[in-house]
N, C-alpha and C. Protein backbone atom coordinates (compact mmCIF):
# COMPACT_ATOMS: atom_id res chain seq x y z
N UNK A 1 26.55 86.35 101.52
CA UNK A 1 27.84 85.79 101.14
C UNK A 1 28.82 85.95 102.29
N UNK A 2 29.74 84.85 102.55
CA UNK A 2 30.63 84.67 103.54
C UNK A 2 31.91 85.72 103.04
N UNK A 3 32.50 85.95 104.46
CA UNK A 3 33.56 87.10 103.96
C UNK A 3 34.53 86.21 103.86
N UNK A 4 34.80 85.84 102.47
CA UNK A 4 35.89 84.82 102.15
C UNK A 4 37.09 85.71 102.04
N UNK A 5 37.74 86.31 102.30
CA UNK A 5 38.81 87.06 101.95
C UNK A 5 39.53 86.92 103.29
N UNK A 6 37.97 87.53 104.49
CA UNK A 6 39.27 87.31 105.98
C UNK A 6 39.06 86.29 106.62
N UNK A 7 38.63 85.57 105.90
CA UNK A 7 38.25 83.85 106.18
C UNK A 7 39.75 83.68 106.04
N UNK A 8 40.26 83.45 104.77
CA UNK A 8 41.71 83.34 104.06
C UNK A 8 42.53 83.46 104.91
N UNK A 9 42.53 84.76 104.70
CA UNK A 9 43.25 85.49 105.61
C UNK A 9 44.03 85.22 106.93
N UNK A 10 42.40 85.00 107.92
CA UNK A 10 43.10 84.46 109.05
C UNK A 10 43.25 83.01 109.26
N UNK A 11 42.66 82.22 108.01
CA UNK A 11 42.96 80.55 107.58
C UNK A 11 44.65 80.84 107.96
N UNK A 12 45.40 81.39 107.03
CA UNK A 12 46.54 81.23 106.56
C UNK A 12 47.47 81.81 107.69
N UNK A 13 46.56 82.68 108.59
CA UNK A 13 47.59 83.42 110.36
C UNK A 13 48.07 82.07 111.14
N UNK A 14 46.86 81.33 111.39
CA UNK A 14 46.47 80.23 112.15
C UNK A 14 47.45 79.55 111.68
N UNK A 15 47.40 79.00 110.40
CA UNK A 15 47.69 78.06 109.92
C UNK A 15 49.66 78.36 110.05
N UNK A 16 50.01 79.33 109.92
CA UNK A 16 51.16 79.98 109.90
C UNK A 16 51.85 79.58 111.31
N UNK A 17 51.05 80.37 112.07
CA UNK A 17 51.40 80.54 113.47
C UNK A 17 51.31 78.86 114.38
N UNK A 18 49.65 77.86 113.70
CA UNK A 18 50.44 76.33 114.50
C UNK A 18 51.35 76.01 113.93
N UNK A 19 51.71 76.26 112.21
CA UNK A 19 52.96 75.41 111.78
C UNK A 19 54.24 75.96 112.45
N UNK A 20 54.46 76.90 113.25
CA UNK A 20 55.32 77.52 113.50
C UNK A 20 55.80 77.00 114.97
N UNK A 21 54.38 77.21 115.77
CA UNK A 21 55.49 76.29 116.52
C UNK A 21 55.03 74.86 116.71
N UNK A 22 55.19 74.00 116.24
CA UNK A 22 54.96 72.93 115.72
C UNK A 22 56.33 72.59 115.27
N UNK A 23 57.03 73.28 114.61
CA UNK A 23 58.38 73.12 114.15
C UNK A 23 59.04 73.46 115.20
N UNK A 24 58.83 74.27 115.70
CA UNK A 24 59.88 74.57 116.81
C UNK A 24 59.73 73.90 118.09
N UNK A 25 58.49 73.11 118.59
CA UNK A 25 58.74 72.29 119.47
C UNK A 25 58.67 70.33 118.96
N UNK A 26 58.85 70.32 117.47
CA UNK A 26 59.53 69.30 117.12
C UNK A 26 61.11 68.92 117.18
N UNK A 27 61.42 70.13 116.52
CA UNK A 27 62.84 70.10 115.98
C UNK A 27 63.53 70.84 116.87
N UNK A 28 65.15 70.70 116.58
CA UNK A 28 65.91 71.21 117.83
C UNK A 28 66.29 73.14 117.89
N UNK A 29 65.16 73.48 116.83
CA UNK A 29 65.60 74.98 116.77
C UNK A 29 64.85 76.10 117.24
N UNK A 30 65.76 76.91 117.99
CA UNK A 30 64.47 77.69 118.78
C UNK A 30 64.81 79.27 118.40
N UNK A 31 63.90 80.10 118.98
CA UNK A 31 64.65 81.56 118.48
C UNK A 31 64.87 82.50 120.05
N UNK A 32 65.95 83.01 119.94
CA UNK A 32 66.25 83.81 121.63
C UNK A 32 65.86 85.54 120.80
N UNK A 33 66.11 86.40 121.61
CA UNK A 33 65.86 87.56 121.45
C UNK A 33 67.70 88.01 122.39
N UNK A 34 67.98 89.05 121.80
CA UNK A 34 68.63 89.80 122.12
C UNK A 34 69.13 91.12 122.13
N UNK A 35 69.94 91.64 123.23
CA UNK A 35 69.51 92.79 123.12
C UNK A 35 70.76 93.45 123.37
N UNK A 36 70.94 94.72 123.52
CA UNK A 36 72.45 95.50 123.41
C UNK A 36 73.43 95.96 122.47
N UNK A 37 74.42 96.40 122.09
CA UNK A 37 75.19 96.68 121.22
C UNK A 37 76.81 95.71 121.46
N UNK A 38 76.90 94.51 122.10
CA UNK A 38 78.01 93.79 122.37
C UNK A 38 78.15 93.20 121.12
N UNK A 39 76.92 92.92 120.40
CA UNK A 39 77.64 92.32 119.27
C UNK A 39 77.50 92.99 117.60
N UNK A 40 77.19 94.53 117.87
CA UNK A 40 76.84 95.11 116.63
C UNK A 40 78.83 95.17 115.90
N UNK A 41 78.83 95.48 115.06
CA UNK A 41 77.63 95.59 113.42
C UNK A 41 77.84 93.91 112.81
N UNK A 42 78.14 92.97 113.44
CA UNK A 42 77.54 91.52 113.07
C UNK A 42 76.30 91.36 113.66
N UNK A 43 75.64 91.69 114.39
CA UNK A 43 74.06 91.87 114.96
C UNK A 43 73.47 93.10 115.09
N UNK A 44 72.24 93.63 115.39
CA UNK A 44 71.64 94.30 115.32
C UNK A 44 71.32 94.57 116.64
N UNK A 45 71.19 95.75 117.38
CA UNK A 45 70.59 95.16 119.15
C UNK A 45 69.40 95.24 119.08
N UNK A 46 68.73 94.29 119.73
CA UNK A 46 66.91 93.94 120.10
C UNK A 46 66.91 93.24 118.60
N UNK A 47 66.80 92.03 118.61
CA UNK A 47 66.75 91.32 117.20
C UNK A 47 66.74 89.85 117.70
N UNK A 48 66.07 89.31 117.01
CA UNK A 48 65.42 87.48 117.43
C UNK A 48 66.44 86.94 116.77
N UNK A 49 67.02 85.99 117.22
CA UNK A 49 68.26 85.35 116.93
C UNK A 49 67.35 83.92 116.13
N UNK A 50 67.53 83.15 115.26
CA UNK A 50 67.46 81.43 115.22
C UNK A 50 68.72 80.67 115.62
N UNK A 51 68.32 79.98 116.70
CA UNK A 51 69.58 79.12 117.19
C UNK A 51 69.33 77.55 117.19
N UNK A 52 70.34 76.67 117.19
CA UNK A 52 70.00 75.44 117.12
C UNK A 52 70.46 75.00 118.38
N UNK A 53 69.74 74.01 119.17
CA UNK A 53 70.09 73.85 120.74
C UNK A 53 71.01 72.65 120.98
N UNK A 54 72.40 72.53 121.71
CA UNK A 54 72.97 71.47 121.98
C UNK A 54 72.35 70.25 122.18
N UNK A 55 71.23 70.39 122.78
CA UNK A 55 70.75 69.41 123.32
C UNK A 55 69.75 69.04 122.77
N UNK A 56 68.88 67.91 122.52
CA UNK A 56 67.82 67.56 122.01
C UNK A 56 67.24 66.40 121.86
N UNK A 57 66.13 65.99 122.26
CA UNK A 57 64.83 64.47 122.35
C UNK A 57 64.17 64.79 121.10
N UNK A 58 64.17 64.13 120.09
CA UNK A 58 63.13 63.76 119.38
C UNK A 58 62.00 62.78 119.99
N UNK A 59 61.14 63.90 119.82
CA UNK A 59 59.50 63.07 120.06
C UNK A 59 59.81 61.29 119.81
N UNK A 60 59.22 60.75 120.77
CA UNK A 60 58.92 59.38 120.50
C UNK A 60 60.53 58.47 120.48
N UNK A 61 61.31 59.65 120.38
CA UNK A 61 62.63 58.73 119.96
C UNK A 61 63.12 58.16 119.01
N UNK A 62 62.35 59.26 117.90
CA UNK A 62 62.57 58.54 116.44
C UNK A 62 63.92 58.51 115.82
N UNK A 63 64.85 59.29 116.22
CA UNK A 63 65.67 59.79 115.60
C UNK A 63 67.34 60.24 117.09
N UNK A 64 68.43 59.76 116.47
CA UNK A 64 68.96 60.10 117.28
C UNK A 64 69.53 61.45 117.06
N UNK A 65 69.85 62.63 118.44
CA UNK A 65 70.69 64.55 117.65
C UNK A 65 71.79 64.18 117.84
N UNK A 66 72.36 64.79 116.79
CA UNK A 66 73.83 64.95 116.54
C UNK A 66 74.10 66.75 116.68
N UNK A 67 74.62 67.08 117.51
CA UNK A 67 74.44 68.48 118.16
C UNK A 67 75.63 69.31 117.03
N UNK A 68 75.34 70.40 116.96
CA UNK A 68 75.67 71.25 115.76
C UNK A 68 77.56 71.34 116.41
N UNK A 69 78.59 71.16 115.46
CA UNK A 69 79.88 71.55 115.46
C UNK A 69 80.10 72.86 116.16
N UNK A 70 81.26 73.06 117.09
CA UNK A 70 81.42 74.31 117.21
C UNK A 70 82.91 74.69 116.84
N UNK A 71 83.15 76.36 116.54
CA UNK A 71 84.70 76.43 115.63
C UNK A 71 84.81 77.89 116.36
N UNK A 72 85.51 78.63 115.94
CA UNK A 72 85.93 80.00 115.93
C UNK A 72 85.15 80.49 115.25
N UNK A 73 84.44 81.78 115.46
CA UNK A 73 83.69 82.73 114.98
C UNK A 73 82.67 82.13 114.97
N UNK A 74 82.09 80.91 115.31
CA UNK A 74 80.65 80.59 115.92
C UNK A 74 80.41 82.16 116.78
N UNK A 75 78.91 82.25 116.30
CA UNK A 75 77.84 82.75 117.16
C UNK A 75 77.36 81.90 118.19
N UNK A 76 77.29 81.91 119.99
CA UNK A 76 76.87 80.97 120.57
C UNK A 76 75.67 81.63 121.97
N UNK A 77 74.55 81.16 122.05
CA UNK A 77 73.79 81.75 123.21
C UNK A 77 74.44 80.36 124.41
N UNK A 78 75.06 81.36 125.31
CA UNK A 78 76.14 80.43 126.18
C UNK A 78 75.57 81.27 127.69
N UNK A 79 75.93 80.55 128.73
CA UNK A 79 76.26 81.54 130.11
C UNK A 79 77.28 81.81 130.67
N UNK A 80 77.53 83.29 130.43
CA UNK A 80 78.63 84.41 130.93
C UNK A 80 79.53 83.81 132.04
N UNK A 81 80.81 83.34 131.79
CA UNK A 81 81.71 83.04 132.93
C UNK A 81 81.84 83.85 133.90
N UNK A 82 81.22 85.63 133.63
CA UNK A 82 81.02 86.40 134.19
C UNK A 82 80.08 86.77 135.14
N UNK A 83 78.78 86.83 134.32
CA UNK A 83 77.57 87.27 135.24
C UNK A 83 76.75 86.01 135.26
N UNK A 84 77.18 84.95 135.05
CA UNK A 84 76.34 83.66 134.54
C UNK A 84 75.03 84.01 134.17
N UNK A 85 74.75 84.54 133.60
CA UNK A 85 73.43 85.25 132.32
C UNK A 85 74.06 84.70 131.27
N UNK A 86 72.31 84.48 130.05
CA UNK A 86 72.78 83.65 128.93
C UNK A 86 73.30 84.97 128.10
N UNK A 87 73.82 85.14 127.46
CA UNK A 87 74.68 85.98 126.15
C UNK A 87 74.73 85.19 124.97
N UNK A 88 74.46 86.57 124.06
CA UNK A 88 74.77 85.79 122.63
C UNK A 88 76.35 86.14 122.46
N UNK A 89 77.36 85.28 122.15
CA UNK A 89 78.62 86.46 121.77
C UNK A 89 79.62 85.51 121.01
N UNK A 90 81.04 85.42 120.45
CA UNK A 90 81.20 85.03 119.46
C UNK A 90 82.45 84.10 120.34
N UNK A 91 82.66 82.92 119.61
CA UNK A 91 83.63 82.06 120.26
C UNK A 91 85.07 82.43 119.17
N UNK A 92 86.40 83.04 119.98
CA UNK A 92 87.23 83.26 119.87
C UNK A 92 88.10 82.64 119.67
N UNK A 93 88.11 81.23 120.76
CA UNK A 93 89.43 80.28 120.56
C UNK A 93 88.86 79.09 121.29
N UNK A 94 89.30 77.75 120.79
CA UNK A 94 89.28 76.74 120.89
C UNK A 94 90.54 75.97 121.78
N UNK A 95 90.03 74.98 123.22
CA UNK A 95 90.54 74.65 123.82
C UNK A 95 90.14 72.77 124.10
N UNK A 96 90.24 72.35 123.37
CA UNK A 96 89.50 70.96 123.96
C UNK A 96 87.91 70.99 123.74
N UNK A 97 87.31 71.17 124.78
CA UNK A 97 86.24 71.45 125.09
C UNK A 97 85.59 72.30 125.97
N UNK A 98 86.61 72.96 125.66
CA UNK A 98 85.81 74.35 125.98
C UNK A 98 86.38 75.61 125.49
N UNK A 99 85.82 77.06 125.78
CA UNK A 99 85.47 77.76 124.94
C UNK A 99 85.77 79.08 125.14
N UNK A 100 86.63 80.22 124.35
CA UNK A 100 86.68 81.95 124.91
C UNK A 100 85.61 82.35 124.23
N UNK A 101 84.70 83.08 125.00
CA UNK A 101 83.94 84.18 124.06
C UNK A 101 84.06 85.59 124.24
N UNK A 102 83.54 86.21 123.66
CA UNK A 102 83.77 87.16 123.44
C UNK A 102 83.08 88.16 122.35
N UNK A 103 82.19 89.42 122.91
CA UNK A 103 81.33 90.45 122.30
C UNK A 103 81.80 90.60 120.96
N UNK A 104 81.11 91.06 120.02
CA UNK A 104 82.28 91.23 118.81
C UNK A 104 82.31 92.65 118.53
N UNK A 105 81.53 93.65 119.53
CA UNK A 105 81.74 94.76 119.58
C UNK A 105 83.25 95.07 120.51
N UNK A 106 84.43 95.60 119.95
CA UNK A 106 85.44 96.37 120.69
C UNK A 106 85.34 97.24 121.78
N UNK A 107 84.68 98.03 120.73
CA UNK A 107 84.04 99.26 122.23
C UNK A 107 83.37 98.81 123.38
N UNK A 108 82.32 98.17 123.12
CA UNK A 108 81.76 97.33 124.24
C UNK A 108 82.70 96.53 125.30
N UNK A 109 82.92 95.84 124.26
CA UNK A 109 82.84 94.44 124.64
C UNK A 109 84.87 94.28 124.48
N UNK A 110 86.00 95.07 125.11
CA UNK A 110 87.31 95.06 124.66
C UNK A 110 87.99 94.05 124.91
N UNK A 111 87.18 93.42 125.77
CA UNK A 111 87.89 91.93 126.60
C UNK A 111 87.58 90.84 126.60
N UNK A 112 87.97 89.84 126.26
CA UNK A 112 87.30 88.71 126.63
C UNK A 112 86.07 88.12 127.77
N UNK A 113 85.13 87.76 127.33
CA UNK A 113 83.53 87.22 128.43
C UNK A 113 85.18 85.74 129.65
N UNK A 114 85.73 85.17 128.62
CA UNK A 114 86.77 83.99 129.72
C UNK A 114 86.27 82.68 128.93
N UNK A 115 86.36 82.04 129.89
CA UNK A 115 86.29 80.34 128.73
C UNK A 115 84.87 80.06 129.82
N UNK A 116 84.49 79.00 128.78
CA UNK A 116 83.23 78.41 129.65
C UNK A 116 83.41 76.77 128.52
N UNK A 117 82.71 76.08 129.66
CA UNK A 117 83.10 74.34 128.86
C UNK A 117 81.68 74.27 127.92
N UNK A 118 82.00 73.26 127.38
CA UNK A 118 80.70 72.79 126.36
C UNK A 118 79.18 72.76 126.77
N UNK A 119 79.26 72.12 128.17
CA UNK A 119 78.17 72.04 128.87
C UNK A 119 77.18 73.07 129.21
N UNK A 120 77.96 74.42 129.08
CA UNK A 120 77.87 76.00 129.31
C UNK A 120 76.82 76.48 127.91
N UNK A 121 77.03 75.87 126.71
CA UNK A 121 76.91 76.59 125.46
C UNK A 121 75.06 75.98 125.51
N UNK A 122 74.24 76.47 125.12
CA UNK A 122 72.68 75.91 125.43
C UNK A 122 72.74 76.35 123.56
N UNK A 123 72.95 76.41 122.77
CA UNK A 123 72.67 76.84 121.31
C UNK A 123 73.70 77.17 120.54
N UNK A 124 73.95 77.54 119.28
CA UNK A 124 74.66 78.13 118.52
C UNK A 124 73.49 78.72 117.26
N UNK A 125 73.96 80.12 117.24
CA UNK A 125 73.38 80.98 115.95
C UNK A 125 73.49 80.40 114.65
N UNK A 126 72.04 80.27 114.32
CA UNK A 126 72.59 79.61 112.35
C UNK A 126 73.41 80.50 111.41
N UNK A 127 73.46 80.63 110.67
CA UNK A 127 73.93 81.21 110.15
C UNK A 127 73.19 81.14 108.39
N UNK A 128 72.70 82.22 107.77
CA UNK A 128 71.90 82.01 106.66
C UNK A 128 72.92 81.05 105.37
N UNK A 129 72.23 79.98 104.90
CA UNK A 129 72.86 79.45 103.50
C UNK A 129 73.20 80.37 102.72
N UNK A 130 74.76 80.12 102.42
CA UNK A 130 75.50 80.84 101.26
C UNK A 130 75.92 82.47 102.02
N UNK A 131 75.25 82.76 102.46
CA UNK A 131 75.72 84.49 102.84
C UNK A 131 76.73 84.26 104.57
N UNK A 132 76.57 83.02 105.06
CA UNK A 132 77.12 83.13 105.76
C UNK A 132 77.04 83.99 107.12
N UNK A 133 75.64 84.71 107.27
CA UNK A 133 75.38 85.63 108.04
C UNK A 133 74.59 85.43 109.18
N UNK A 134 74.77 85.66 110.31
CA UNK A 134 73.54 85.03 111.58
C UNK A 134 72.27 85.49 111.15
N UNK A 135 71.50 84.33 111.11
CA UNK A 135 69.62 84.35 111.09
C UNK A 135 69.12 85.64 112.02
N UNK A 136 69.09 86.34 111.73
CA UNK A 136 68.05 87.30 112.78
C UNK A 136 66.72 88.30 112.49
N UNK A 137 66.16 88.53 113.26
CA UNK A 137 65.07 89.15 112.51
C UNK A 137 64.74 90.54 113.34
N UNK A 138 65.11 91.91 113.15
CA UNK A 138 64.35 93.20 114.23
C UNK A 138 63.20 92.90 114.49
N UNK A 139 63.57 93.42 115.68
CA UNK A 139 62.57 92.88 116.48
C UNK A 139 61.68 94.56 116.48
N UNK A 140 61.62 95.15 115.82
CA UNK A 140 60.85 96.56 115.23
C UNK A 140 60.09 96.38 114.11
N UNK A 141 60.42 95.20 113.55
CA UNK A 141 60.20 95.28 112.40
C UNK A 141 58.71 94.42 112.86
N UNK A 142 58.65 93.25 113.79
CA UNK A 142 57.67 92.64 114.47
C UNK A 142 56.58 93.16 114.57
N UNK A 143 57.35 93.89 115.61
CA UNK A 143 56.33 95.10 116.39
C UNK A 143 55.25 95.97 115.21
N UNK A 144 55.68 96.43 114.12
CA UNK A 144 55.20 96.98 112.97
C UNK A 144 54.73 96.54 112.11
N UNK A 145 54.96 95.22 111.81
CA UNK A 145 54.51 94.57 111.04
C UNK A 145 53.18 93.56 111.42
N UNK A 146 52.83 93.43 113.06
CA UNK A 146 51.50 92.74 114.03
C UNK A 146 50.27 93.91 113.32
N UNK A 147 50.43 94.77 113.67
CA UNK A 147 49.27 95.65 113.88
C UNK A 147 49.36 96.08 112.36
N UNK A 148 50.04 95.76 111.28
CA UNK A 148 49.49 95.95 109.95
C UNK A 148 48.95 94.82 109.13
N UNK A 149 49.21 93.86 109.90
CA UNK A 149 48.35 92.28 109.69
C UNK A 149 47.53 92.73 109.57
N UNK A 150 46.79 93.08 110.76
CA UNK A 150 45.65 93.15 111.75
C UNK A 150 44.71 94.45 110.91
N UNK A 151 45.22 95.46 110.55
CA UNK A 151 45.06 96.26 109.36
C UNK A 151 44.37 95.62 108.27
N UNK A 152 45.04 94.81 107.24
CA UNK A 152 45.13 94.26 106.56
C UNK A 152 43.64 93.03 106.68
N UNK A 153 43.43 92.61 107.93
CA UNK A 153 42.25 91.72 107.76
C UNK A 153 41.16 92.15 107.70
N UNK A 154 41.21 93.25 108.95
CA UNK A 154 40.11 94.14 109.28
C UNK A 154 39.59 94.74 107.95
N UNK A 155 40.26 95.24 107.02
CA UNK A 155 39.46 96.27 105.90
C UNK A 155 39.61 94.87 104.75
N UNK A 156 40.20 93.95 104.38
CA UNK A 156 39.41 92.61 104.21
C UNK A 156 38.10 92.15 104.39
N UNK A 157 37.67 92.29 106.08
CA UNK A 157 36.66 92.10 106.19
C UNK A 157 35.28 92.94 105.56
N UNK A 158 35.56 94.20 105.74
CA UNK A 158 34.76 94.92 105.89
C UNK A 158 34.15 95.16 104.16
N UNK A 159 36.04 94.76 102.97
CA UNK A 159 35.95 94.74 101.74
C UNK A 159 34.41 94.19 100.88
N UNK A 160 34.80 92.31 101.89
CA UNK A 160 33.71 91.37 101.43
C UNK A 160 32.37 91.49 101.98
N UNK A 161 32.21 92.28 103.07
CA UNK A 161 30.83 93.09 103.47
C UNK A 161 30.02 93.46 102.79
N UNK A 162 31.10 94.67 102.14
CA UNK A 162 30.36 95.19 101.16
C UNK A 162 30.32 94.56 99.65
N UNK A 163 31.31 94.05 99.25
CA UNK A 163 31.36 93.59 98.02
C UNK A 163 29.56 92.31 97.94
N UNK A 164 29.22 91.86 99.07
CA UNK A 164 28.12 90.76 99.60
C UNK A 164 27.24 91.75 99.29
N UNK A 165 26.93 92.52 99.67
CA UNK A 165 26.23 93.67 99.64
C UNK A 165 25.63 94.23 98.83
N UNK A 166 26.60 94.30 97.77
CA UNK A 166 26.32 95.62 96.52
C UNK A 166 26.54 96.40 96.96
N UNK A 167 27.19 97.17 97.48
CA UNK A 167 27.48 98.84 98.14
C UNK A 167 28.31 99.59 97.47
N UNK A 168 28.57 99.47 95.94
CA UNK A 168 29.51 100.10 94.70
C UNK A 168 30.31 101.04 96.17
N UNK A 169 29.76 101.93 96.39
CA UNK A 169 30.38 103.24 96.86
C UNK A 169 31.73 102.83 98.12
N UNK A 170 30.79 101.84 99.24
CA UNK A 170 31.66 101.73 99.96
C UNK A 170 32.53 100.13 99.48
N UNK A 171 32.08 99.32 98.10
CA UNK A 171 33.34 98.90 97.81
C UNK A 171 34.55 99.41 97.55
N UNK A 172 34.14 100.39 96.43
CA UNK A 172 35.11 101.08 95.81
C UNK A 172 35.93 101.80 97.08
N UNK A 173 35.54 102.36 98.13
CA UNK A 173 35.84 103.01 99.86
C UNK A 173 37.37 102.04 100.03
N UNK A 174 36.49 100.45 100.56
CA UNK A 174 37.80 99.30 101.34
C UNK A 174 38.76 99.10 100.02
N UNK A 175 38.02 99.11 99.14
CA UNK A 175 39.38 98.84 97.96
C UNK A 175 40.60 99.97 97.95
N UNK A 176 40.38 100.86 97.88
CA UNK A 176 41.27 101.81 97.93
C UNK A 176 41.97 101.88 99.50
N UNK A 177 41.18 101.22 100.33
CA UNK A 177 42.08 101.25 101.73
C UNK A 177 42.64 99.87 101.47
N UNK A 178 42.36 99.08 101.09
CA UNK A 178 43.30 97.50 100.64
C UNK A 178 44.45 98.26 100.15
N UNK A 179 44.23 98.97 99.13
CA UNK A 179 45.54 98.94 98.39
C UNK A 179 46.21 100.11 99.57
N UNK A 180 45.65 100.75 100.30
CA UNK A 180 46.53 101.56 101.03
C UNK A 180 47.53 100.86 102.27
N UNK A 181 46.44 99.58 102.92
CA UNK A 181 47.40 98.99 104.03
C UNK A 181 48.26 98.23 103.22
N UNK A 182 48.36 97.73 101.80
CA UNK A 182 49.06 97.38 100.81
C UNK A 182 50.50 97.97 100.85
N UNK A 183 50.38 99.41 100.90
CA UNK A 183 51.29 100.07 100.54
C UNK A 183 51.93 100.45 102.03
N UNK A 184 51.21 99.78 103.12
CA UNK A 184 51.73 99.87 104.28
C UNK A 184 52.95 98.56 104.70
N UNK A 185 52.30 98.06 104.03
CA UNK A 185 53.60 96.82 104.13
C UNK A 185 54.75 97.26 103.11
N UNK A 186 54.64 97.40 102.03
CA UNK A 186 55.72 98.24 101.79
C UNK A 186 56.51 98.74 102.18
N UNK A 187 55.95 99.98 103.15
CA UNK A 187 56.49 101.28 103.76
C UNK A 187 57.12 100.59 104.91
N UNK A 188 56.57 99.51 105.41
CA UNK A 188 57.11 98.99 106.25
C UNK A 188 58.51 97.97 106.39
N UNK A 189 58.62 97.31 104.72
CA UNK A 189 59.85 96.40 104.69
C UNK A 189 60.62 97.70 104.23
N UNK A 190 60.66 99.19 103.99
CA UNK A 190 61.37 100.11 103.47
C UNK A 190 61.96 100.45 105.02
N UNK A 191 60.71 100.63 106.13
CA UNK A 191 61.48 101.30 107.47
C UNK A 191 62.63 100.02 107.74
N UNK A 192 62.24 98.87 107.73
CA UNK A 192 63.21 97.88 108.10
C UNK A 192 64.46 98.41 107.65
N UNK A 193 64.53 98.32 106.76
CA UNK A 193 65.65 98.93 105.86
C UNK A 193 66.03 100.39 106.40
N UNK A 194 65.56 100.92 106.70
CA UNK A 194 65.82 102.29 107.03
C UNK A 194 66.56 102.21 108.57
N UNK A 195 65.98 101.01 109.17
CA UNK A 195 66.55 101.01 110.51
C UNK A 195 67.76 100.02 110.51
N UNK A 196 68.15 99.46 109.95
CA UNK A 196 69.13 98.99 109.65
C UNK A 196 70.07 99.81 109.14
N UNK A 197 69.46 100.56 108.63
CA UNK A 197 70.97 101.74 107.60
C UNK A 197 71.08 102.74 108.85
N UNK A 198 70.28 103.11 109.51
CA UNK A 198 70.05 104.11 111.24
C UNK A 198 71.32 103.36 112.08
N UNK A 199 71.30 102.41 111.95
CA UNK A 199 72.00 101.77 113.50
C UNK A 199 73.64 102.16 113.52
N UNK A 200 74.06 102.56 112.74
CA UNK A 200 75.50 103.04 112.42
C UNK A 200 75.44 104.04 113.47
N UNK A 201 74.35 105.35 112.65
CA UNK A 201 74.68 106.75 113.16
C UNK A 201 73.73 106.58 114.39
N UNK A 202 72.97 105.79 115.16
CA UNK A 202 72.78 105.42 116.26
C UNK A 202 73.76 105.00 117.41
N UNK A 203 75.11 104.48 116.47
CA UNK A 203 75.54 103.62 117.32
C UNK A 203 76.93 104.67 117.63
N UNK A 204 77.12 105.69 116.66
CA UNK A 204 78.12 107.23 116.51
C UNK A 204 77.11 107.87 118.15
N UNK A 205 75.60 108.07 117.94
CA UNK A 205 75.58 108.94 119.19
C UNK A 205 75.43 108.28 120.22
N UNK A 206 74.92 106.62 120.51
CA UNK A 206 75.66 106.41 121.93
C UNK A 206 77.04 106.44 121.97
N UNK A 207 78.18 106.37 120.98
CA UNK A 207 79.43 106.67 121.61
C UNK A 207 79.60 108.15 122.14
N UNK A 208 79.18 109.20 121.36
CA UNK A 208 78.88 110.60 121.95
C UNK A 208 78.73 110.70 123.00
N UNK A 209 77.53 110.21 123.73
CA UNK A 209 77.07 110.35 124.55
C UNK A 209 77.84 109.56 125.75
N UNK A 210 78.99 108.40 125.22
CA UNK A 210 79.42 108.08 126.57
C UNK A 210 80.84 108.73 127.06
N UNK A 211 81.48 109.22 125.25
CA UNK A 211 82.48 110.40 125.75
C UNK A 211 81.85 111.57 126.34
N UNK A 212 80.39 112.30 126.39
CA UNK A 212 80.13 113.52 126.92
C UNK A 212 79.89 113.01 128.17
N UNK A 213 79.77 112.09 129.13
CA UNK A 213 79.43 111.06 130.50
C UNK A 213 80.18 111.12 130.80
């Protein structure tokens, strides 16, 4: 008997991972990564942003873009009037066409990044329906959550091995480790959570540490 379980399994990775980017090199939305504390506690630092890009060709030319509005308190991945590096950081004030940004961390970030024109802005941050909150995803949470996939198929496999088999003993074995990498995903949308509620008193001892500097 075929090990239909991590057949599934990795049917549905595949299948996940072309639809994924498949969408993203159809459509005009891409995801940046970012990193630092310039824009905490509206971001997270090291966290995958979803942004929608000013600019954009639909395949074939089916369709003409109408590039996303920009306002005050937009989230925007723009380049720094400063270090001309791209930055994620928040648009402050409106001039025509063009733009102040600015960190939305204080401490960091006390001053204005300066204006930069439209042409400057390569994206703007979505923002989730109804909550109003930038799309982002920890990028820890990634990292932790790859190698418990991978968990997860592996004792799959090994489940329908034996279950093919008849091996009562070492079914009953992967079943009880199913339900354990089970309870690893769990443990794992709990650390998410845990590191999210961390980043406060994370963010108390780098200030510590730059008054003891």
């Amino acid at each position: 008997m075929e090990s239909s379980h991590a057949k599934l399994g990795v049917g549905l990775i595949l299948a996940l991972f072309i639809g994924t980017v498949l969408f993203f090199a159809v459509t005009p939305y891409s995801i940046c990564f970012s990193q630092g504390w310039s824009m905490y506690d509206k971001l997270p630092p090291y966290n995958l942003n979803v942004v929608q890009d000013m600019e954009h060709n639909y395949p074939f030319g089916l369709a003409d873009y109408t590039p996303p509005e920009l306002t005050v308190g937009d989230t925007v991945l723009a380049y720094s009037p400063i270090t001309n590096h791209l930055i994620t950081h928040d648009i402050i004030a409106v001039n025509g066409n063009t733009y102040e940004l600015k960190g939305y961390n204080n401490m960091t970030n006390p001053v204005p990044d300066g204006w930069v024109s439209k042409d400057r802005i390569v994206a703007k941050v979505l923002d989730y329906p109804v909550l109003g909150t930038p799309m982002y995803l920890s990028f820890a949470f990634l990292l932790i959550m790859m190698p418990v996939m991978l968990v997860l198929l592996v004792i799959s496999h090994l489940h329908d091995t034996f279950e093919a088999e008849h091996k009562s003993r070492g079914k009953v074995f992967y079943e009880n480790m199913m339900s354990f990498a089970l309870g690893l995903v769990v443990l794992t949308v709990i650390l998410q959570m845990a590191i999210q509620a961390m980043l406060p008193l994370a963010w108390s001892f780098q200030e510590l540490l730059g008054m003891i500097i």
